[in-house]
Protein backbone atom coordinates (compact mmCIF):
# COMPACT_ATOMS: atom_id res chain seq x y z
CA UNK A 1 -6.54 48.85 195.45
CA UNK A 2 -7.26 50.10 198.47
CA UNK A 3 -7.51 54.36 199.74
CA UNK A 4 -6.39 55.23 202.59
CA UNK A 5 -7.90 58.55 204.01
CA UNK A 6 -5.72 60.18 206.59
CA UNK A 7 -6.74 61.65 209.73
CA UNK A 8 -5.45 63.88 211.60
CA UNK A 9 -4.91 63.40 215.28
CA UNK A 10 -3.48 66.13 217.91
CA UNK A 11 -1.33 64.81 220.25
CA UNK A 12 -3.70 67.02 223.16
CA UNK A 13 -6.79 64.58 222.12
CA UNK A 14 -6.80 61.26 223.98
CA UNK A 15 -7.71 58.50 222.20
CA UNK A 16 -9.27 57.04 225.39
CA UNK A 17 -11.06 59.35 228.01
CA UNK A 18 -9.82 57.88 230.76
CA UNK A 19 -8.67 60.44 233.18
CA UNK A 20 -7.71 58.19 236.36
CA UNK A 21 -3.95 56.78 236.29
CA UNK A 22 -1.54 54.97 238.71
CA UNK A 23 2.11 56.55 239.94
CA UNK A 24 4.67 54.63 239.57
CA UNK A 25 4.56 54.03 243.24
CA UNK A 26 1.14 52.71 242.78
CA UNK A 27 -1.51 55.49 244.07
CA UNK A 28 -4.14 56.43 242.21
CA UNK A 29 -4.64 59.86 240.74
CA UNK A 30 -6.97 62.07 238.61
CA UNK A 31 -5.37 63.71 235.71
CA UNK A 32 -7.97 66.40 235.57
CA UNK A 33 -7.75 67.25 239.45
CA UNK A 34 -5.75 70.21 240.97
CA UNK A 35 -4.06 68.12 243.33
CA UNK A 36 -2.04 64.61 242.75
CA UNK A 37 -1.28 62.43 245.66
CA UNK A 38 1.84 60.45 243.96
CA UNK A 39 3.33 58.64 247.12
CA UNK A 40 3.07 59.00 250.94
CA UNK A 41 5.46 61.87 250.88
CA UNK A 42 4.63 63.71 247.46
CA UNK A 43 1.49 65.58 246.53
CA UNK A 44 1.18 68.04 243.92
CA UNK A 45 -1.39 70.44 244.10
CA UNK A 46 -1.83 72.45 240.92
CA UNK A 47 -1.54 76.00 241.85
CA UNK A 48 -3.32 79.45 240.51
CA UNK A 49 -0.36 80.47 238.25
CA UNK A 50 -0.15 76.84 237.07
CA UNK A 51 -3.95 76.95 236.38
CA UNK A 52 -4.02 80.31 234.36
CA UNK A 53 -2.19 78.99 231.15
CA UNK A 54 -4.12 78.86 228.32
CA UNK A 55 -6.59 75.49 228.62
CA UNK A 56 -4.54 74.33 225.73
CA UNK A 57 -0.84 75.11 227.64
CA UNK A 58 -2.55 73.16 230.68
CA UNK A 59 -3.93 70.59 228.85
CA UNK A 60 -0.39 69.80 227.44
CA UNK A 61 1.27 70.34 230.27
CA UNK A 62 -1.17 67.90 232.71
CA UNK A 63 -1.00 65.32 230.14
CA UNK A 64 3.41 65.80 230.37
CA UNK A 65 3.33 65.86 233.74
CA UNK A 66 1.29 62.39 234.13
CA UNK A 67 3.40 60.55 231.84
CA UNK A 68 6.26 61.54 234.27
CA UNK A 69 4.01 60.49 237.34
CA UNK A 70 3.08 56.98 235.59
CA UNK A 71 6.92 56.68 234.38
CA UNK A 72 9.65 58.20 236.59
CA UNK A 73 9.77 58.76 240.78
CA UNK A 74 7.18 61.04 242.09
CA UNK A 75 10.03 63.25 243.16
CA UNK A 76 11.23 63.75 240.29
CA UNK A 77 7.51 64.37 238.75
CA UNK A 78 7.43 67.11 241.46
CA UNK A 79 10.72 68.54 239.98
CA UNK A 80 9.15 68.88 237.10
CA UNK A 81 6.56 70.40 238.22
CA UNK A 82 8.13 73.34 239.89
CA UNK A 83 10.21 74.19 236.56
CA UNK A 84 6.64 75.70 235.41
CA UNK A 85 6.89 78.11 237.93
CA UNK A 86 10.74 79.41 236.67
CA UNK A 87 10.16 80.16 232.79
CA UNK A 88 13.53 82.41 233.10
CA UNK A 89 15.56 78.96 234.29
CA UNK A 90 13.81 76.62 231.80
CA UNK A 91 14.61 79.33 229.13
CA UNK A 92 18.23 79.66 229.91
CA UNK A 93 18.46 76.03 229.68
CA UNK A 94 17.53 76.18 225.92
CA UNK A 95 20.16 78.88 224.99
């Protein structure tokens, strides 16, 4: 019979430390770099508020925000984006 031995894994550690990823429109990007060039018309370029969270708050939110750069349009990513500068909004959503 076999033991298993669990690990625990948190879902802010990559399993893979690969940092450079592709928009869905097909440009390259850094995930660690304060500024995302997502299409010919979209860039996002992480700003000071954005980069005072807490390192793990940015990590997280980095590591959202790519998923939605990889995934969805890079308008849309942008969106996004901008809702972490309007915690009032995003908090009346949730009521």
């Amino acid at each position: 019979m076999s033991k298993l031995k669990a690990i625990e894994i948190s879902p802010l550690t990559p399993t893979h430390t690969e940092h450079l990823l592709v928009s869905k429109d097909g440009y390259s990007f850094d995930r660690n770099s304060n500024r995302w060039v997502l299409n010919k018309d979209v860039t996002i370029s992480f700003q000071v508020e954005i980069l005072a969270l807490n390192e793990e708050m940015l990590l997280g939110f980095r590591y959202v925000l790519a998923i939605y750069a990889e995934e969805l349009s890079a308008w849309h990513t942008s969106n996004m984006y901008s809702l972490g500068f309007y915690p009032d909004f995003t908090d009346s959503l949730i009521e």
